[in-house]
N, C-alpha and C. Protein backbone atom coordinates (compact mmCIF):
# COMPACT_ATOMS: atom_id res chain seq x y z
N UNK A 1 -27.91 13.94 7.25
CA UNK A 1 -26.88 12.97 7.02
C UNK A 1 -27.13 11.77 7.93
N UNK A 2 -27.19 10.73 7.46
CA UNK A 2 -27.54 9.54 8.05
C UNK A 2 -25.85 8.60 7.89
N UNK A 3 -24.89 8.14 8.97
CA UNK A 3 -23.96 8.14 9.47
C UNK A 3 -23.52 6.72 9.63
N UNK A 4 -23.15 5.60 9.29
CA UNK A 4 -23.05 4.32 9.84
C UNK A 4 -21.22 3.68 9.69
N UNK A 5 -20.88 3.14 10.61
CA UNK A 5 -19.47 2.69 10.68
C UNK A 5 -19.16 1.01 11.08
N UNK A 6 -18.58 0.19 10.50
CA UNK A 6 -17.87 -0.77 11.15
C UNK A 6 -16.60 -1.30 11.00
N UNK A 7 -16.48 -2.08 12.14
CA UNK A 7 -15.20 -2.77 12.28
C UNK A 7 -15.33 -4.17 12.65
N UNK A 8 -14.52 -5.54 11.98
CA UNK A 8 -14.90 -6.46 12.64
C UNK A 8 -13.13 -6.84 11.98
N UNK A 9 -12.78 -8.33 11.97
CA UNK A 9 -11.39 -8.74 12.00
C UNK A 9 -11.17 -8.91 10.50
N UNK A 10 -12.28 -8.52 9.95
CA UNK A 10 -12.26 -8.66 8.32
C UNK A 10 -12.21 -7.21 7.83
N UNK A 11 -12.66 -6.75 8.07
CA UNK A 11 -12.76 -5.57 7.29
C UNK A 11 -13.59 -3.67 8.14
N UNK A 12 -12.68 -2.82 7.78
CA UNK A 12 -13.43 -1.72 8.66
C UNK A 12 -13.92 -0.65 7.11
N UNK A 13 -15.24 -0.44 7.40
CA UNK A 13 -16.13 0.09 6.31
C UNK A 13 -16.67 1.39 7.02
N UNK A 14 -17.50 1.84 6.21
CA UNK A 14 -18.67 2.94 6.52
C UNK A 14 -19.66 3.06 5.34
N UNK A 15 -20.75 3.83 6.13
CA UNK A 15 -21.62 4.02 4.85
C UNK A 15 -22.07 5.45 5.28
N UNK A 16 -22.66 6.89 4.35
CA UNK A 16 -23.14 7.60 4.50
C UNK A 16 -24.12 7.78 3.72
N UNK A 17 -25.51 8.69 3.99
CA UNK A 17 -26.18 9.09 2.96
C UNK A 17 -26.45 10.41 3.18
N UNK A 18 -26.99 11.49 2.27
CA UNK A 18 -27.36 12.84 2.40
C UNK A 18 -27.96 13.27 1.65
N UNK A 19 -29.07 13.80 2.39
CA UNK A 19 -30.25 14.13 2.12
C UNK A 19 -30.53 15.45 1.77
N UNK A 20 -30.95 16.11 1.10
CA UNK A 20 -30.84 17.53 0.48
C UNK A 20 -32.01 18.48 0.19
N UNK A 21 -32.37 19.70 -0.26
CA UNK A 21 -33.45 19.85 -0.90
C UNK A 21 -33.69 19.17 -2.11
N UNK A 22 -34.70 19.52 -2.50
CA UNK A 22 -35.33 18.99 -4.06
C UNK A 22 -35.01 17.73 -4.21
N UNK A 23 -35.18 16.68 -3.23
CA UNK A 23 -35.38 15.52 -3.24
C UNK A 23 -33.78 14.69 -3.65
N UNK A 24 -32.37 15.58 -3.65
CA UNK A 24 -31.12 15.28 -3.82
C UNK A 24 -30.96 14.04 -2.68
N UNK A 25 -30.70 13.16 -3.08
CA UNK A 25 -29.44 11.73 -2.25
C UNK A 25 -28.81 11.37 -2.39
N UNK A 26 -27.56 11.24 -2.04
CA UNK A 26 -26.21 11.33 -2.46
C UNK A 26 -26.11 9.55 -1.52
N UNK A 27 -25.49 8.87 -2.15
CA UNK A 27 -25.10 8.17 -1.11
C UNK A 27 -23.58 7.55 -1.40
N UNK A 28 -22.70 7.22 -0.12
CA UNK A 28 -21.14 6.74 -0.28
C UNK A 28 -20.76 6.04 0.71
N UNK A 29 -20.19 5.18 -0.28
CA UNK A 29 -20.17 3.47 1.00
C UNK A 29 -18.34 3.89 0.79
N UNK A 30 -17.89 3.70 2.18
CA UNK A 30 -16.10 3.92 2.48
C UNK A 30 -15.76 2.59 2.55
N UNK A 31 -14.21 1.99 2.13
CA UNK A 31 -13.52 1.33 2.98
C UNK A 31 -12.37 1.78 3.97
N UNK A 32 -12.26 1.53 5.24
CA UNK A 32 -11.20 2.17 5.75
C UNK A 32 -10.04 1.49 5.49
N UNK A 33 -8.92 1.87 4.92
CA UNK A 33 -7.65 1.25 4.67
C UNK A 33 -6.54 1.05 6.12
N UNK A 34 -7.10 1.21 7.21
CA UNK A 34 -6.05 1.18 8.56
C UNK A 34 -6.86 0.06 8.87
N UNK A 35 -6.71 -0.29 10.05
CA UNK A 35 -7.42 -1.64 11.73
C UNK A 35 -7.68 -0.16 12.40
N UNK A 36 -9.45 -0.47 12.25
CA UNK A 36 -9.42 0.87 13.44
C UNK A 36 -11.06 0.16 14.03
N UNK A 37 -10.80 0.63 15.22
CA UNK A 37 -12.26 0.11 16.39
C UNK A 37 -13.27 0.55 15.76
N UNK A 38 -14.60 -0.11 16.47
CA UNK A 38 -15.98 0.23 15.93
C UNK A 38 -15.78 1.52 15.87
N UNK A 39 -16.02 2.20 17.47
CA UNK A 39 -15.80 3.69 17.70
C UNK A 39 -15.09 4.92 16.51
N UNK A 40 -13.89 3.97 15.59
CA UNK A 40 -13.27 5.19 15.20
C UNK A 40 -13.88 5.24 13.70
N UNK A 41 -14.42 3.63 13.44
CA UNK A 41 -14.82 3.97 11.98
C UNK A 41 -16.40 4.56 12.14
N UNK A 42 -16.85 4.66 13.52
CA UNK A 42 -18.17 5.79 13.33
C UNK A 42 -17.90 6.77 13.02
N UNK A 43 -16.54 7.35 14.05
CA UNK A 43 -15.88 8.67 13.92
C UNK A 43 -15.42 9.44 12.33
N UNK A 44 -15.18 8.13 11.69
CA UNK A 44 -14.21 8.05 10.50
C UNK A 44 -15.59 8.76 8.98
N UNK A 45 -16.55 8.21 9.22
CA UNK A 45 -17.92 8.08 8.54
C UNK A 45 -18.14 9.75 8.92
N UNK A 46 -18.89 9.60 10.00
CA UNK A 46 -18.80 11.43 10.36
C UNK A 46 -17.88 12.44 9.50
N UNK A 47 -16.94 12.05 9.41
CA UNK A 47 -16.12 12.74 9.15
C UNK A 47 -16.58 13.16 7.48
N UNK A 48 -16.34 11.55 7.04
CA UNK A 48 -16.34 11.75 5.71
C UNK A 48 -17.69 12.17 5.42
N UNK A 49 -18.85 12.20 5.84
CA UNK A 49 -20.09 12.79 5.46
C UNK A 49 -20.08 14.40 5.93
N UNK A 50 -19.44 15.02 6.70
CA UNK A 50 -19.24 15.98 6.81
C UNK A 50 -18.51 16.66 5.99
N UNK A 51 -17.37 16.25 5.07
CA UNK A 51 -16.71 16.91 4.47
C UNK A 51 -17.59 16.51 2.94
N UNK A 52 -17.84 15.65 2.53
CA UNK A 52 -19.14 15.20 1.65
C UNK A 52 -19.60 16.71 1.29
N UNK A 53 -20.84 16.82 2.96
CA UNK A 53 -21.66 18.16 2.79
C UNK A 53 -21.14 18.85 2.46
N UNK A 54 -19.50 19.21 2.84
CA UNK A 54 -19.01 20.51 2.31
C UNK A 54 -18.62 21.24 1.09
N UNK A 55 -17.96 19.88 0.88
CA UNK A 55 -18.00 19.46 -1.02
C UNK A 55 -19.32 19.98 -1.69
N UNK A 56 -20.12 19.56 -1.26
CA UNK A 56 -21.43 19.91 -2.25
C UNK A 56 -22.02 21.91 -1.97
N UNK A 57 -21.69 22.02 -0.81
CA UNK A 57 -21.90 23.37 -0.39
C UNK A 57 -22.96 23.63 0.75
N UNK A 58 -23.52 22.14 1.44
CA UNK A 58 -24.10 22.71 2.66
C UNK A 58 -23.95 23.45 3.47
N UNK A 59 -24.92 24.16 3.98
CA UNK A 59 -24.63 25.19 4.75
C UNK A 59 -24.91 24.27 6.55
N UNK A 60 -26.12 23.81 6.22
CA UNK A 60 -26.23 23.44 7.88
C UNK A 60 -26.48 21.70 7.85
N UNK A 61 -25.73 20.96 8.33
CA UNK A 61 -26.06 19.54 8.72
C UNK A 61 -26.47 18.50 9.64
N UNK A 62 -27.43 18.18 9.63
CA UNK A 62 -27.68 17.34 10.52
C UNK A 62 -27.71 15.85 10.84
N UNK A 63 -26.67 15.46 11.83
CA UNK A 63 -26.31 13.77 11.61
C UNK A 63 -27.04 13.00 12.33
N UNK A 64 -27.44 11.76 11.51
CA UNK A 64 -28.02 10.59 12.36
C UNK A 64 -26.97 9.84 12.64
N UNK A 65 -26.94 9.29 13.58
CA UNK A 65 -25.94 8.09 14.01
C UNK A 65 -26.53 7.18 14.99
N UNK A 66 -25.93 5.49 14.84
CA UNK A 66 -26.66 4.88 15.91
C UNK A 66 -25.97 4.69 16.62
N UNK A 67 -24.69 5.17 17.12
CA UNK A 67 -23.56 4.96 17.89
C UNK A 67 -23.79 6.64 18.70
N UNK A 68 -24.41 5.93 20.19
CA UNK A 68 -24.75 6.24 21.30
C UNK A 68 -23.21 7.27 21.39
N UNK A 69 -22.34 6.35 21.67
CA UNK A 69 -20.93 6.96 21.93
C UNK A 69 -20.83 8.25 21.40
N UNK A 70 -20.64 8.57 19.98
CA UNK A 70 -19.99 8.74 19.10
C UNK A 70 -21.01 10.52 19.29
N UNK A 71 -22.61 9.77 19.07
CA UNK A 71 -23.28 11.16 19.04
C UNK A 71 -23.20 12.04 21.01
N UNK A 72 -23.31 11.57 21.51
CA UNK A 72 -23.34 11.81 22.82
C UNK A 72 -21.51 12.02 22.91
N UNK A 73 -20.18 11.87 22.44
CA UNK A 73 -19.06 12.63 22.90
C UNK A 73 -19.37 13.97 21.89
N UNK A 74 -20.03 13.69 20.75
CA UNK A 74 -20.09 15.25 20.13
C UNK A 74 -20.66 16.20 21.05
N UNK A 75 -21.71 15.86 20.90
CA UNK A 75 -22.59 16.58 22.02
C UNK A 75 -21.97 17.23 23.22
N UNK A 76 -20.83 16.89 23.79
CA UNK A 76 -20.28 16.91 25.16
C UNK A 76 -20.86 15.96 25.94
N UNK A 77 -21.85 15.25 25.85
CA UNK A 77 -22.35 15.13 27.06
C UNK A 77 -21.16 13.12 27.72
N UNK A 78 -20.21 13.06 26.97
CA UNK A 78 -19.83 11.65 27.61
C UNK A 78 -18.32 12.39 26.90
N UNK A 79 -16.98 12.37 27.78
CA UNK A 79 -16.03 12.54 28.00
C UNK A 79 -15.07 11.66 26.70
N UNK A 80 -14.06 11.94 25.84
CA UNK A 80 -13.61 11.74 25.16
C UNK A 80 -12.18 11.10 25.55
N UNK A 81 -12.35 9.99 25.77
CA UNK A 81 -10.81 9.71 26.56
C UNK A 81 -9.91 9.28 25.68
N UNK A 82 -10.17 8.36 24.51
CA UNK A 82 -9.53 7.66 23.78
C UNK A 82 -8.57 8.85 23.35
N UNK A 83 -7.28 8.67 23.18
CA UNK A 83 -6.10 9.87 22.32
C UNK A 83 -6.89 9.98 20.63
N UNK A 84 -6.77 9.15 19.82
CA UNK A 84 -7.13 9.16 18.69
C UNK A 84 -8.86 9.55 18.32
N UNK A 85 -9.29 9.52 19.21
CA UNK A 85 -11.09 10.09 19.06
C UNK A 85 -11.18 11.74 19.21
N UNK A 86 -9.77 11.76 20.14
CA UNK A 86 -10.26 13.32 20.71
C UNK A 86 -9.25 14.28 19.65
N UNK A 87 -8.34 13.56 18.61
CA UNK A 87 -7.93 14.57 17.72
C UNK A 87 -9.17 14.58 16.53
């Protein structure tokens, strides 16, 4: 799963793609309907590519993301402070 999110004063989006056996690619561009920070529409993307995979019946997933943050609070390794990141 390859993972991408933004936010700017116009508009907060995402894009996902997923990659499968037998050469399957799924791909789904989001709009987010709230005002939400860079941070949450990475969060927001994750999400929805994760439940994506589930929909289809993956068993194991693996995410790309270029948001340092986002993969590194999954990870544990950088502390989750924001209230709304850590539900």
């Amino acid at each position: 799963m390859y993972a991408d999110g933004l936010s700017n004063k116009m508009v907060c989006g995402a894009g996902v793609i997923l990659e499968g056996p037998s050469d399957l690619i799924l791909e789904q561009a989001l709009k987010i309907e709230f005002k939400a920070t860079n941070n949450q529409a990475e969060y927001e993307v994750v999400l929805a590519g994760l439940h994506l995979a589930y929909d289809i019946g993956a068993c194991e997933v693996a995410c790309k993301s270029n948001s340092q943050l986002v993969v590194n609070q999954i990870k544990g390794k950088f502390e989750v402070k924001e209230l709304l990141l850590q539900k």
